[in-house]
Protein backbone atom coordinates (compact mmCIF):
# COMPACT_ATOMS: atom_id res chain seq x y z
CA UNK A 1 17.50 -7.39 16.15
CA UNK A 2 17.35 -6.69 19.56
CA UNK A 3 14.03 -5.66 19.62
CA UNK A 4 12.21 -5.08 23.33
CA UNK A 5 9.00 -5.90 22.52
CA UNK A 6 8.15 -6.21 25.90
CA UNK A 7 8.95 -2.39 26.85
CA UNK A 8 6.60 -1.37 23.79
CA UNK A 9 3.94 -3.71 25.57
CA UNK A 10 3.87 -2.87 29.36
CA UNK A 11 4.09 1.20 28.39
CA UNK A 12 1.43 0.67 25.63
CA UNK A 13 -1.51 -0.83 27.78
CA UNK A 14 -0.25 1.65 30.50
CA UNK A 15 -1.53 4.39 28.46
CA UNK A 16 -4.26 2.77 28.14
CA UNK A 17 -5.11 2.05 31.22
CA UNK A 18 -4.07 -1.89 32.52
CA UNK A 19 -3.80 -2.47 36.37
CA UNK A 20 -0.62 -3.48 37.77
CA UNK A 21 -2.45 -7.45 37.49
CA UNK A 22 -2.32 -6.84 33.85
CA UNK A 23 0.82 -5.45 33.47
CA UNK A 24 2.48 -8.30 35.41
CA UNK A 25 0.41 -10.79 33.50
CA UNK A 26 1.22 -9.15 30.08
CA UNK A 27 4.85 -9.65 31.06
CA UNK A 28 4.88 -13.17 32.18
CA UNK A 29 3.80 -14.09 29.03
CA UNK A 30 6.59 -12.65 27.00
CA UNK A 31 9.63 -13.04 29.02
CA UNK A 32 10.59 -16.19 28.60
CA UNK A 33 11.64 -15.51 24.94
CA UNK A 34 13.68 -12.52 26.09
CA UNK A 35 17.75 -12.84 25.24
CA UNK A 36 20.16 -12.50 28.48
CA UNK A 37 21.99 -9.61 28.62
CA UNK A 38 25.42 -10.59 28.63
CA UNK A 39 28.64 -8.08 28.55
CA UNK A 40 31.32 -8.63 25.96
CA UNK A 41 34.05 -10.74 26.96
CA UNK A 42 36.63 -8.88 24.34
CA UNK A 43 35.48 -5.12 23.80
CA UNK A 44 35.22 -2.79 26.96
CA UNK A 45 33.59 0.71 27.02
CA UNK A 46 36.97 2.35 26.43
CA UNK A 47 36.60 1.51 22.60
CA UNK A 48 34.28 4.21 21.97
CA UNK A 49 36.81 6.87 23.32
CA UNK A 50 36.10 9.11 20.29
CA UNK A 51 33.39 9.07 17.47
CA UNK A 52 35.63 7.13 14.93
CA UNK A 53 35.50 3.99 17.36
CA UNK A 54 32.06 3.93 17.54
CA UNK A 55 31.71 4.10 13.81
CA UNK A 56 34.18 1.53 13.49
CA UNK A 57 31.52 -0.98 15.67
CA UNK A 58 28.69 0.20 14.04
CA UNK A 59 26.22 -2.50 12.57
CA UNK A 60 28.02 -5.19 14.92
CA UNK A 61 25.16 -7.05 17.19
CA UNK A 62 27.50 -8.26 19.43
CA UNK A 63 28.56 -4.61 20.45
CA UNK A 64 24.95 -3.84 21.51
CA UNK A 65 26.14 -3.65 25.47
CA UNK A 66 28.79 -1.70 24.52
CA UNK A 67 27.04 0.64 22.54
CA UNK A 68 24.30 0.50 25.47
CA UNK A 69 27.08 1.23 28.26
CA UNK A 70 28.55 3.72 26.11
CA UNK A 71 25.65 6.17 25.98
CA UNK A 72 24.34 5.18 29.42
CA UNK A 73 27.53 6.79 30.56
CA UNK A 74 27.19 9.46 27.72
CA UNK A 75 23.50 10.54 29.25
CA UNK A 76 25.05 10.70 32.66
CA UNK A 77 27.70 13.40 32.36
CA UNK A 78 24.58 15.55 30.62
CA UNK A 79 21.18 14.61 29.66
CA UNK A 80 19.31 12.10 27.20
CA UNK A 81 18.17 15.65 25.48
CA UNK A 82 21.65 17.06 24.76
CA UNK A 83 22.82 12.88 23.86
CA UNK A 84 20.31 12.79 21.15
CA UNK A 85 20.94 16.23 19.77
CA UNK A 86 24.76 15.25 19.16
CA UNK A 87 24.71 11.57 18.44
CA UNK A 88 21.44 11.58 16.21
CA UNK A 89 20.39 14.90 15.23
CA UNK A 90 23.75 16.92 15.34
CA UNK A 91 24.49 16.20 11.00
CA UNK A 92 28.02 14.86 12.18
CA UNK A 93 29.10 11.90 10.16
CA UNK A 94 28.45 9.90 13.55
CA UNK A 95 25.07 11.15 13.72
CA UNK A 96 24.07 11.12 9.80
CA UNK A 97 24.50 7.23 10.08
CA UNK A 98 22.72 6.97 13.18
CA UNK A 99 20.08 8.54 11.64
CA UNK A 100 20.08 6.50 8.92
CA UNK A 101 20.07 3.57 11.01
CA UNK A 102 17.15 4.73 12.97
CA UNK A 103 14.52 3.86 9.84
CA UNK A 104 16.44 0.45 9.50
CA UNK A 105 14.57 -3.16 10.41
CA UNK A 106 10.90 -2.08 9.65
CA UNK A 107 11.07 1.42 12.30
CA UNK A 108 12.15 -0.61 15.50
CA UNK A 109 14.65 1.38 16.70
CA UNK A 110 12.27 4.61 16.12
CA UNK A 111 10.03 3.17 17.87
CA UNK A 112 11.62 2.27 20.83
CA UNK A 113 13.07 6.05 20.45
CA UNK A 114 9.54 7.21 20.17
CA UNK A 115 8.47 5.38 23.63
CA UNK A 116 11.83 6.42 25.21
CA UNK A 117 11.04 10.33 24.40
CA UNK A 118 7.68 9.74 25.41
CA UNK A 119 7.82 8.35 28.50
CA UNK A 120 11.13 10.60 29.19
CA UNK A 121 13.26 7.41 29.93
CA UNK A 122 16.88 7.59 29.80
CA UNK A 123 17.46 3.99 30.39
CA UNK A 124 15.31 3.66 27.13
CA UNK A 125 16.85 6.26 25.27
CA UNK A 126 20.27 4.98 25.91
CA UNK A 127 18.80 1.48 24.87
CA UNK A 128 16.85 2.88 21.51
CA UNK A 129 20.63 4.94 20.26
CA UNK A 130 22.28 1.16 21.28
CA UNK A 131 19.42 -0.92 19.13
CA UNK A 132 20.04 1.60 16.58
CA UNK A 133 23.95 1.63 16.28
CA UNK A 134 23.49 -2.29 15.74
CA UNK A 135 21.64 -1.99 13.02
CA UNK A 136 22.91 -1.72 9.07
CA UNK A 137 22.43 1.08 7.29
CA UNK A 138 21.10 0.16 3.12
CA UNK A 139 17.77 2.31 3.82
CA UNK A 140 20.00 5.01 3.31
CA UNK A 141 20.54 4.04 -0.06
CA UNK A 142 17.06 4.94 -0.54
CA UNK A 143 16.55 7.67 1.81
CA UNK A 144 19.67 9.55 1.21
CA UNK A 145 18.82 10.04 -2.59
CA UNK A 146 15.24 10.81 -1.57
CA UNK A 147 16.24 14.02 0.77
CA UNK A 148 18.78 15.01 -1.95
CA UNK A 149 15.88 14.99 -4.50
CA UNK A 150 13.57 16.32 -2.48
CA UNK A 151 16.22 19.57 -1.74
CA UNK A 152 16.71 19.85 -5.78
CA UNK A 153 12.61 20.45 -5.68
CA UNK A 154 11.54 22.22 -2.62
CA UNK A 155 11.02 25.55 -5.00
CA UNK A 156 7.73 23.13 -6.04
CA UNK A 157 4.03 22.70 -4.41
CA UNK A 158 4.37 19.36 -2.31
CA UNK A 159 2.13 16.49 -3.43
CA UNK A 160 -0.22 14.71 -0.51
CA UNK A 161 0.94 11.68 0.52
CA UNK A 162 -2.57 9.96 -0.66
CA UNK A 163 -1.78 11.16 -3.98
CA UNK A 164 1.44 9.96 -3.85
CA UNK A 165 -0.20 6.69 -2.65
CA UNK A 166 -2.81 6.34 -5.13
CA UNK A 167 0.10 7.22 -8.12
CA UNK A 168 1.92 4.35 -6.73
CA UNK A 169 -0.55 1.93 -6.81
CA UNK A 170 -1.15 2.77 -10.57
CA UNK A 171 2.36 2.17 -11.18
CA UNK A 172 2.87 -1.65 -12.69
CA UNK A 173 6.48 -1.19 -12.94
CA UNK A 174 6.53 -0.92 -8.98
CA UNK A 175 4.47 -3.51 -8.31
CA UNK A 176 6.66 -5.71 -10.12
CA UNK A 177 9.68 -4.52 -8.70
CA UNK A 178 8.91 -6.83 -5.68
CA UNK A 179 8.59 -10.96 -5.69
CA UNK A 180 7.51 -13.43 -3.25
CA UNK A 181 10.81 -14.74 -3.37
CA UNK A 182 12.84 -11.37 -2.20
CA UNK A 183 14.52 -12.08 0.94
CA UNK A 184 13.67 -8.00 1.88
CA UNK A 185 11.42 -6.61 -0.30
CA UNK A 186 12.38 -3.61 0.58
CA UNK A 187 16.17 -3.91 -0.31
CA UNK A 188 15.89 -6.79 -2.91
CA UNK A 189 12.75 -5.67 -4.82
CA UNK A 190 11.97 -1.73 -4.38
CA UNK A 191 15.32 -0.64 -3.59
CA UNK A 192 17.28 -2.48 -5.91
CA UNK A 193 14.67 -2.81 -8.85
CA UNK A 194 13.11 0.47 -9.15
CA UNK A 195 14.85 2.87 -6.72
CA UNK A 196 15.40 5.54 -9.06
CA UNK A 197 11.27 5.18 -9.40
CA UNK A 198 11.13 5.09 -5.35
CA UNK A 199 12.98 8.17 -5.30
CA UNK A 200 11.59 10.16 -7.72
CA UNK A 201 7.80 9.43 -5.82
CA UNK A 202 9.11 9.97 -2.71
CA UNK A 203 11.09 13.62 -3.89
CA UNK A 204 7.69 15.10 -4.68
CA UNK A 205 6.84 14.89 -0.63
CA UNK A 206 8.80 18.05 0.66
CA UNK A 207 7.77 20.34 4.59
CA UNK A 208 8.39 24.07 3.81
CA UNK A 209 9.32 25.52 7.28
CA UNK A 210 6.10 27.69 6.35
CA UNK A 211 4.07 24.72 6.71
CA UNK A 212 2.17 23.48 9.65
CA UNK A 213 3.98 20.89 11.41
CA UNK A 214 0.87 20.08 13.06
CA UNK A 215 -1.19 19.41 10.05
CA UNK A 216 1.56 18.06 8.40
CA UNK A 217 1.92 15.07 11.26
CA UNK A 218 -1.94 14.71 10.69
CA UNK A 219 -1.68 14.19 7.20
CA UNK A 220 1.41 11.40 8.06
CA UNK A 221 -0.88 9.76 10.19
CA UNK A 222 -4.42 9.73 8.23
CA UNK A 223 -2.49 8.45 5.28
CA UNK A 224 -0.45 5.80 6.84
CA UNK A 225 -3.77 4.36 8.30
CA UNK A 226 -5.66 4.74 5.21
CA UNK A 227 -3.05 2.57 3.04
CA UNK A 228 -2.44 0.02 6.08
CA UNK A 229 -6.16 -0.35 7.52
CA UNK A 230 -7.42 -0.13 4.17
CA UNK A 231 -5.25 -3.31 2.46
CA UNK A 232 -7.90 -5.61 2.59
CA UNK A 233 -9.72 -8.35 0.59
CA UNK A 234 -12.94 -8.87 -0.41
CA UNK A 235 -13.19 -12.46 0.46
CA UNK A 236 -11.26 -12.64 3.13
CA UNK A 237 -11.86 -12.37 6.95
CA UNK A 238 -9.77 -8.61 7.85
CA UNK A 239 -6.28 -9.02 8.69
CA UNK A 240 -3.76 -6.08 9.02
CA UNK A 241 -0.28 -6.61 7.39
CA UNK A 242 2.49 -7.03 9.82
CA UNK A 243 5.42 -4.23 8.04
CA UNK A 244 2.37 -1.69 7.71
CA UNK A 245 1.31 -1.98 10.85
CA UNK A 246 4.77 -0.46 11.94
CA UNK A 247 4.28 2.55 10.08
CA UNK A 248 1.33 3.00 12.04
CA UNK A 249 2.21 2.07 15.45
CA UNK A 250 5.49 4.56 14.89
CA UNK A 251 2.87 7.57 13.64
CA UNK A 252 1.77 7.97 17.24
CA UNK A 253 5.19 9.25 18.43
CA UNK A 254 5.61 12.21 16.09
CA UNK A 255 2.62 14.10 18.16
CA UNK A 256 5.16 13.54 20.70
CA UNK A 257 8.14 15.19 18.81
CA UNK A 258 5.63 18.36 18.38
CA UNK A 259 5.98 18.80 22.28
CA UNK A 260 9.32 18.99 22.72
CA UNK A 261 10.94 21.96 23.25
CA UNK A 262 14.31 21.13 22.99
CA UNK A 263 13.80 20.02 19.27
CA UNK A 264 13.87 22.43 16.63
CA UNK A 265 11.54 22.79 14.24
CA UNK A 266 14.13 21.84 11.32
CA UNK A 267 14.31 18.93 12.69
CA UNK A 268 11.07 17.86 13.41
CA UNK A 269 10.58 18.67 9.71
CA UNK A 270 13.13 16.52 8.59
CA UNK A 271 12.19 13.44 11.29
CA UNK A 272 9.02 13.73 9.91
CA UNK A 273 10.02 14.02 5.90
CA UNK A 274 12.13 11.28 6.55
CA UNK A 275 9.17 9.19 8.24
CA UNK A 276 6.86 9.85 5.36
CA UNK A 277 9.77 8.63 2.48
CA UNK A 278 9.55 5.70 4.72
CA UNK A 279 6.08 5.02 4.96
CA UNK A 280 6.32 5.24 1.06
CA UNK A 281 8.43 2.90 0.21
CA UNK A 282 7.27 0.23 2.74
CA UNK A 283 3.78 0.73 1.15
CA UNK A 284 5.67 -0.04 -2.57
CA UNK A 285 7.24 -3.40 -0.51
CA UNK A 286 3.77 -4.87 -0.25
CA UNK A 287 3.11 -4.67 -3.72
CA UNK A 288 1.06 -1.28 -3.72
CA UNK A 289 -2.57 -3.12 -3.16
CA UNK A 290 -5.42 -0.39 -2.77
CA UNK A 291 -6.97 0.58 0.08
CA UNK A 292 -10.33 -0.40 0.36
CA UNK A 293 -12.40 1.47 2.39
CA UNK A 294 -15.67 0.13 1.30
CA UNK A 295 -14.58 -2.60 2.98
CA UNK A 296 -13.64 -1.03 6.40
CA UNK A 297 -16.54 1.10 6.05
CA UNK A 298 -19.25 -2.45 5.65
CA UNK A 299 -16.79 -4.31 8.66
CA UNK A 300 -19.73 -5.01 11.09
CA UNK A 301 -17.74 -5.84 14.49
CA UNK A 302 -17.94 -8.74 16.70
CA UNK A 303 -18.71 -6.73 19.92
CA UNK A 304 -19.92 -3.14 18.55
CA UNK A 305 -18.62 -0.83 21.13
CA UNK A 306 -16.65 2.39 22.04
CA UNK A 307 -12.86 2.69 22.39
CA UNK A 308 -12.70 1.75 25.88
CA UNK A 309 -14.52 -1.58 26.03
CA UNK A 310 -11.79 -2.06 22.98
CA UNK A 311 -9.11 -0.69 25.30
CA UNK A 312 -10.41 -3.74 27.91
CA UNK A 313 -9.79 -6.31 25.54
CA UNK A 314 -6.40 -5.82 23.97
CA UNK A 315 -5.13 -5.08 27.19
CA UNK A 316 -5.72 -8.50 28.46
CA UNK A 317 -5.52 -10.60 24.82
CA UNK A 318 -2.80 -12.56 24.24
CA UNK A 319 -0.13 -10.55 22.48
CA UNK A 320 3.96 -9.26 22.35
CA UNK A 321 2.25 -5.73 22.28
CA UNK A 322 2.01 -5.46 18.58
CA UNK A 323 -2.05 -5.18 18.56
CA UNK A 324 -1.88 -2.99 21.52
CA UNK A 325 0.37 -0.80 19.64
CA UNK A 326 -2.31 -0.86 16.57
CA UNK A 327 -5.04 -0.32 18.69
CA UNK A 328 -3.68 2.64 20.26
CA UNK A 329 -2.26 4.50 17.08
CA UNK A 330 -5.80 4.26 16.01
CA UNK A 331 -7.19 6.14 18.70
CA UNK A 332 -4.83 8.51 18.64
CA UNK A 333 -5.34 8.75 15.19
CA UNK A 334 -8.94 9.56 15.31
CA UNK A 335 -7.98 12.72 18.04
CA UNK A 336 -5.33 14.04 15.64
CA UNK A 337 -7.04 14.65 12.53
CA UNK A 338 -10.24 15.23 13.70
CA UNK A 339 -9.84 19.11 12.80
CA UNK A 340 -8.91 18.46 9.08
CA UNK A 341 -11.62 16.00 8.38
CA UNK A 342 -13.02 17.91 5.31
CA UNK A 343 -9.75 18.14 3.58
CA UNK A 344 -9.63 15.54 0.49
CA UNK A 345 -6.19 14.32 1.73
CA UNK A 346 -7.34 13.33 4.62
CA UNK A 347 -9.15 10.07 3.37
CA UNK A 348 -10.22 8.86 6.73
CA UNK A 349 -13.08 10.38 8.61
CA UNK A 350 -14.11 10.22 12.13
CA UNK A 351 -15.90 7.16 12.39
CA UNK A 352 -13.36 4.88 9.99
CA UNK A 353 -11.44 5.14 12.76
CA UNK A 354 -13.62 3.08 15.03
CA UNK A 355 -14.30 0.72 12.44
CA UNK A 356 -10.43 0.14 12.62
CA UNK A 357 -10.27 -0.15 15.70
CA UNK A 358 -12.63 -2.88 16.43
CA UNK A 359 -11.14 -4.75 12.67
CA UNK A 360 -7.57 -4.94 14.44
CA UNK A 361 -9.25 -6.37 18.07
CA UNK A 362 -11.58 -8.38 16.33
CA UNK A 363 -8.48 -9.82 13.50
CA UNK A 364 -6.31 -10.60 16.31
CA UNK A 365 -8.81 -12.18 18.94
CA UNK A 366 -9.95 -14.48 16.03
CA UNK A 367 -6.99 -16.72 15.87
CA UNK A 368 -4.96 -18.33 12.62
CA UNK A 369 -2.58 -15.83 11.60
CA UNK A 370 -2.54 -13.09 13.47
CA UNK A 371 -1.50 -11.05 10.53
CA UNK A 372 -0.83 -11.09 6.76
CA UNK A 373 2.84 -10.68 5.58
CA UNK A 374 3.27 -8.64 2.76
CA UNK A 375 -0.30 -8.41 1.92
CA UNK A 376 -0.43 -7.16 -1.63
CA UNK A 377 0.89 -11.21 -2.43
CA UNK A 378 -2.01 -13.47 -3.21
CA UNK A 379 0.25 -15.73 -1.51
CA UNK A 380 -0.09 -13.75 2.10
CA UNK A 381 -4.05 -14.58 2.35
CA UNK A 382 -3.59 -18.47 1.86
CA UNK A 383 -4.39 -19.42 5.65
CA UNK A 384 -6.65 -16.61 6.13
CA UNK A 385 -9.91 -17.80 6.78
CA UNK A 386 -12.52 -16.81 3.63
CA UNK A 387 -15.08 -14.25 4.60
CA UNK A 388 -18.59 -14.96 6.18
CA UNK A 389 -21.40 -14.30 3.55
């Protein structure tokens, strides 16, 4: 999927701190798994002389350094600002499918967008548009219908997203849209069994350019760590599911979209509506299981500490930066919504967040499976190890 996990890794623990040891250590211990970049023998950058070449390439692997040289020279005749605004964010049909393709493959291309924007990159933005033109495109089948409903409705109050949630999880028919057996439960289960149920959830999430953007991004991010933190079992030793964590680790960016000034506030609404139709549907994938926060809220951590001395020790664990990710997006989470704490939809409260924090360190540094896979399956806890009593 060409997926740099090692980019995500290095410019994670450099927020948080590492020393160039740690950096350098961090990627030793990835690279060797890392594909050679190799140009195609066949198809030069001359292809993609107009927008109806590059659509006729798109969701072709092999075309990744073509699509990669392609905007690298695009970003160099202006700037990765004015790239994204026409090949993502422009409503073109080149752009709507790019778009598309952005929420494809469990967020990776948006969030290798999200640390390209952050860290004001143009090598990485050219490299996040070229993941993301190699990508296919069947979200769109869900999230196409979604913004369409949504438009049809935005004359309604917007549900919260933990009521949306919590609706969900009540919802048999969704939970057996999905089987163990789906190759994507996503596209084989949600989307194809119940997508006209998907949609018609996911339609009752609308941003009114009278709301707050800020609080809005808030709400995105309490609620995406409530439903992935919070899918736990009682018996079990904590684990975090590997697809939520990805709607958490991708949260953090959108406080980055709020700062830039070159993106308008139409479409930060619709980057974010389009985020939270996402997170929806990948919480449906897992089989809807309810968040337990009695459970986070009784964790009693290995090392009981702050967020630094947590900081220390995913920096240096052994990891592809997945857990770094987590750990971060937690913090960041606490900061973010720490001024809406007393509204209802807000679920988490200031010192969950912690308790998070120190389950994801503590899950990971325990070794066995790092994570659960699809975690709503009874079938995704069988090497866990059983709780403690």
């Amino acid at each position: 999927g060409f997926h740099n996990h090692i980019a995500h890794h290095l410019l994670t623990i450099f927020a948080l701190g590492a020393t160039p040891k740690e950096l350098q250590q961090q990627y030793a211990s990835n690279q060797d798994y890392q594909r050679p970049l190799h140009r195609s023998a066949s198809v030069q950058n001359l292809v993609f002389e107009d927008e109806a070449a590059v659509m006729a390439h798109l969701g072709k692997g092999r075309h990744y350094p073509d699509f990669l040289a392609f905007f690298q020279s695009e970003i160099s005749k202006s700037s990765w600002q004015e790239v994204l605004q026409k090949y993502l964010l422009s409503g073109t049909a080149l752009a709507e499918t790019l778009f598309i393709r952005l929420w494809s493959s469990i967020y990776h291309p948006l969030i290798h967008l999200g640390f390209a924007i952050e860290s004001a990159q143009p090598a990485l933005v050219a490299e996040a548009l070229a993941e993301t033109a190699v990508h296919d495109a069947w979200i769109g089948n869900y999230l196409k219908p979604a913004e369409a409903a949504a438009n049809v409705h935005r004359d309604r109050p917007s549900k919260s997203i933990v009521e949306l949630i919590e609706a969900m999880h009540s919802d048999q028919t969704l939970r057996d849209a999905v089987r163990w057996s789906d190759s994507s439960m996503l596209r084989d289960g949600i989307i194809s069994r119940a997508g006209e149920r998907m949609v018609g959830y996911a339609s009752q999430y609308q941003i009114r350019p009278t709301d707050d953007i800020k609080y809005k991004t808030a709400e995105m991010i309490n609620a995406v760590a409530y439903f992935t933190g919070g899918a736990q079992r009682d018996d079990y030793e904590p684990k975090y599911d590997f697809y939520y964590i990805h709607s958490l680790n991708s949260s953090i960016f959108f406080s980055t979209f709020l700062e830039q000034g070159w993106l308008s506030d139409a479409r930060r609404r619709r980057l974010l509506e389009w985020k939270v139709w996402n997170d929806l549907i990948m919480y449906a994938s897992r089989k809807v299981p309810e968040p337990r926060l009695d459970i986070v809220r009784a964790y009693r951590p290995k090392q009981p500490s702050g967020w630094e001395q947590i900081f220390d020790r995913v920096k240096t664990t052994p990891d592809d930066g997945h857990a770094a990710k987590l750990v971060r997006a937690l913090a960041h989470g606490q900061r973010v919504c720490m001024p809406y704490e007393d509204r209802t939809e807000f679920r988490l409260k200031h010192h969950d967040w912690l308790q998070l924090g120190h389950m994801a360190i503590d899950s990971v540094e325990a070794g066995g499976p790092t994570w659960v896979r699809s975690t709503g399956f009874d079938e995704a806890w069988d090497e866990v190890p059983r709780a403690q009593l």
